[in-house]
C-alpha atoms as a PDB file:
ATOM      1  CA  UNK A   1       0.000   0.000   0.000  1.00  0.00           C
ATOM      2  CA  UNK A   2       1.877   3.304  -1.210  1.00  0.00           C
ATOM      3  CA  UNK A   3       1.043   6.747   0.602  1.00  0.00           C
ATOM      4  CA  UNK A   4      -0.771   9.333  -1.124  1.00  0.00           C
ATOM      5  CA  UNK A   5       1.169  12.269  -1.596  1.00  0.00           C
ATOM      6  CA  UNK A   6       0.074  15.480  -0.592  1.00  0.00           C
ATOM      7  CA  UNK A   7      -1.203  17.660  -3.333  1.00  0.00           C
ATOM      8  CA  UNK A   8       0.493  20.941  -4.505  1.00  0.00           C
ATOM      9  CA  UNK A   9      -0.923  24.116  -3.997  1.00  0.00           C
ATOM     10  CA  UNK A  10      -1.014  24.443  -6.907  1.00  0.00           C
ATOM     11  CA  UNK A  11      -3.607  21.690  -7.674  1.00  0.00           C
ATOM     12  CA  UNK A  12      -6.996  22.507  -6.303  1.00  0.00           C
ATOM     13  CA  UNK A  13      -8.362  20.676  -4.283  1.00  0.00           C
ATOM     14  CA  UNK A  14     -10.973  17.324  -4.947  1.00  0.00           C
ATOM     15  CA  UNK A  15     -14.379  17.009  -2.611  1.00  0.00           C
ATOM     16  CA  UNK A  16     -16.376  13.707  -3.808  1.00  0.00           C
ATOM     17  CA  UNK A  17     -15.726  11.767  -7.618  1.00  0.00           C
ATOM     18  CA  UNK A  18     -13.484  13.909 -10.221  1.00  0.00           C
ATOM     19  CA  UNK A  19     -15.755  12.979 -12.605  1.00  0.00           C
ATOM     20  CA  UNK A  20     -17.704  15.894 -14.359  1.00  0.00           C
ATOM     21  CA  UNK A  21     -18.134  19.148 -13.379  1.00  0.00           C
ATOM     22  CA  UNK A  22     -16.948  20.862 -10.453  1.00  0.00           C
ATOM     23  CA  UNK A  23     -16.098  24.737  -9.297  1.00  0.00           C
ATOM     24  CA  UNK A  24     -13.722  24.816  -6.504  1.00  0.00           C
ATOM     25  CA  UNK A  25     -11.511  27.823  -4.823  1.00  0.00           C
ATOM     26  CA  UNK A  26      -8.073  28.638  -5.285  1.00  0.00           C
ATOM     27  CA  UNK A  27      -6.551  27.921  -2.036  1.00  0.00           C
ATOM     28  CA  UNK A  28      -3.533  30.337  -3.030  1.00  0.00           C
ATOM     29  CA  UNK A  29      -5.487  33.348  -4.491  1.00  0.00           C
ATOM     30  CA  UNK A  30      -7.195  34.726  -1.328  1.00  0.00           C
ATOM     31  CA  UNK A  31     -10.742  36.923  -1.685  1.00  0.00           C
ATOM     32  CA  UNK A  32      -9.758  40.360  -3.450  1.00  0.00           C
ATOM     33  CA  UNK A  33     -11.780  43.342  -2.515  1.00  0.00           C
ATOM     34  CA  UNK A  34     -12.806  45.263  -6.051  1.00  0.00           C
ATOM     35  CA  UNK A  35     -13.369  49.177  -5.727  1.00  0.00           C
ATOM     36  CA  UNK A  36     -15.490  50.563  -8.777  1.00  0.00           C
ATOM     37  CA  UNK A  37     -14.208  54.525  -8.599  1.00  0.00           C
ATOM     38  CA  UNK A  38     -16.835  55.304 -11.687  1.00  0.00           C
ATOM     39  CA  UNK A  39     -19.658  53.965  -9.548  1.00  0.00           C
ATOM     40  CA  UNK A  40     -18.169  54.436  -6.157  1.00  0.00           C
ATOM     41  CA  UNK A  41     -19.022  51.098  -5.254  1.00  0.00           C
ATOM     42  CA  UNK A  42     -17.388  48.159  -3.513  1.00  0.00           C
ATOM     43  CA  UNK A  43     -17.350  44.698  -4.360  1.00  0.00           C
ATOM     44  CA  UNK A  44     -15.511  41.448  -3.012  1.00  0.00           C
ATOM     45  CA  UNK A  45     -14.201  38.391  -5.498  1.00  0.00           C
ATOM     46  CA  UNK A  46     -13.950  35.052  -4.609  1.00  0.00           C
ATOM     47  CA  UNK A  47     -11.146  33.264  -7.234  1.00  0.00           C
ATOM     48  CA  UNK A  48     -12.100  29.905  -8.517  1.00  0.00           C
ATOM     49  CA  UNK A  49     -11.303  27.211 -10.873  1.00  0.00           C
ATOM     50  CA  UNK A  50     -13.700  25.173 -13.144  1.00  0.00           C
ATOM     51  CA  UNK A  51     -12.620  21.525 -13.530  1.00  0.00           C
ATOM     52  CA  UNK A  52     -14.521  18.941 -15.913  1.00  0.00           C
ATOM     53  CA  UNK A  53     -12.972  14.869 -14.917  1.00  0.00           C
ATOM     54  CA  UNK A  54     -10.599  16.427 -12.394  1.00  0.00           C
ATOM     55  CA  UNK A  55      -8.917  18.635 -15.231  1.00  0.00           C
ATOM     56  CA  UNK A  56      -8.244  22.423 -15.276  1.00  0.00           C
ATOM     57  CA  UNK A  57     -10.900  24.001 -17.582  1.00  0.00           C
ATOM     58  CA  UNK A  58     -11.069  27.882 -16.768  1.00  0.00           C
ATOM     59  CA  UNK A  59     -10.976  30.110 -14.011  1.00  0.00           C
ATOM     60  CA  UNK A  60     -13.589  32.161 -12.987  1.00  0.00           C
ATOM     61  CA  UNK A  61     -14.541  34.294  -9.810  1.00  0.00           C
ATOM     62  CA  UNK A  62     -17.499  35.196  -7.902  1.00  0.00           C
ATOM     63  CA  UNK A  63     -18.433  38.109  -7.412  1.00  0.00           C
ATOM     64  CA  UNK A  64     -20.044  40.014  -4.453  1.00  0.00           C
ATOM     65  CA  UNK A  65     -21.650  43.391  -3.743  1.00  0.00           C
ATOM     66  CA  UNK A  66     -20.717  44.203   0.665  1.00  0.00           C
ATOM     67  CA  UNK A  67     -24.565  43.251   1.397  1.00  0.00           C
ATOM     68  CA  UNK A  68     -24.489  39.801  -0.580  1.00  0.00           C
ATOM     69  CA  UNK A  69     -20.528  39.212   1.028  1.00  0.00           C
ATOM     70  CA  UNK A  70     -21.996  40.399   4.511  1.00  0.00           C
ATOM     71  CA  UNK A  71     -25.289  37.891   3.944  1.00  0.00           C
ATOM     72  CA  UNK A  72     -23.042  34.650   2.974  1.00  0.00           C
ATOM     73  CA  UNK A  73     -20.773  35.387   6.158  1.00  0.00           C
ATOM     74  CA  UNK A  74     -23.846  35.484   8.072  1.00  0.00           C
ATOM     75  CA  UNK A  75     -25.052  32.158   6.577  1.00  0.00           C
ATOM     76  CA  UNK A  76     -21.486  31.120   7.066  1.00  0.00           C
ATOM     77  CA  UNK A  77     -21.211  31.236  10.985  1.00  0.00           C
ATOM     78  CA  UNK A  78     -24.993  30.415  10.846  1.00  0.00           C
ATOM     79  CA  UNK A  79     -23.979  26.650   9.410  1.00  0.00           C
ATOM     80  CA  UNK A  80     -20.820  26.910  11.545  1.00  0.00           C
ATOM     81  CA  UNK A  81     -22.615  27.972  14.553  1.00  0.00           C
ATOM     82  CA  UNK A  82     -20.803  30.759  15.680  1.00  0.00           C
ATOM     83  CA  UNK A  83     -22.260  33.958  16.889  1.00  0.00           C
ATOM     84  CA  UNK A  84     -21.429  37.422  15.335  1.00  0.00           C
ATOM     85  CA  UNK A  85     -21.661  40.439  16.735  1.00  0.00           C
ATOM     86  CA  UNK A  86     -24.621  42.613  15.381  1.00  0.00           C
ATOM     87  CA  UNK A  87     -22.637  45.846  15.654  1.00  0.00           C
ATOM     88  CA  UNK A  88     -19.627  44.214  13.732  1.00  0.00           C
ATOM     89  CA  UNK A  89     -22.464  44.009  10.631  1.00  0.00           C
ATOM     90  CA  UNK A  90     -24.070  47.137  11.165  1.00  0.00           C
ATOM     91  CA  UNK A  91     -20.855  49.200  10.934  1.00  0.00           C
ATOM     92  CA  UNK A  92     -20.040  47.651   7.487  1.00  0.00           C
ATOM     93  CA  UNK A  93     -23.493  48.196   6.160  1.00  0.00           C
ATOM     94  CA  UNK A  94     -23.314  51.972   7.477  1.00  0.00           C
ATOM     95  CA  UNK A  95     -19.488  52.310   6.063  1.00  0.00           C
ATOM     96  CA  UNK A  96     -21.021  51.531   2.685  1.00  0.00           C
ATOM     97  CA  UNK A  97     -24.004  53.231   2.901  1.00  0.00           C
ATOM     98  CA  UNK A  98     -23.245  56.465   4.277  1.00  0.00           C
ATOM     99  CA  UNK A  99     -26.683  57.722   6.069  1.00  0.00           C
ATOM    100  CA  UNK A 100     -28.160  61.508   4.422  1.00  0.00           C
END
């Protein structure tokens, strides 16, 4: 029985059968905050990589206005069950959204 060697960082990682389709993150490209001057809005990426039978097919990223990135770390710790401090949310919703 031979030992599985670890895989590179640069190979993504597998979850389940490498057969068909699967989207997966880049471990090495971390989440990029995007800042639209023109529209003077804020946005986050997520970098991935889109593999058909365990192959490299494209990359791709996913992309996430502060109230959708600020809703999917809610459902985050929700799954994970960890609290979050109201206030912590609050002050990034008000940062964004300055109050007239």
């Amino acid at each position: 029985m031979s030992a599985t060697p670890p895989p590179s960082r640069a190979t993504p990682p597998r979850y389940g059968s490498p057969d068909g389709w699967a989207v997966q993150r880049i471990p090495e490209r971390p989440v990029m905050r995007v800042i639209d001057v023109r529209r003077q809005e804020t946005a986050f990426e997520l970098p991935l990589v889109v593999t058909f039978n365990g192959e490299v097919r494209h990359t791709a990223a996913l992309r996430l206005d502060v109230d959708e990135a600020i809703d999917l770390v809610d459902e985050v710790n929700l799954a994970l069950d960890v609290r979050v401090r109201e206030p912590l949310a609050d002050a990034c919703r008000r940062r964004e959204r300055p109050e007239s």
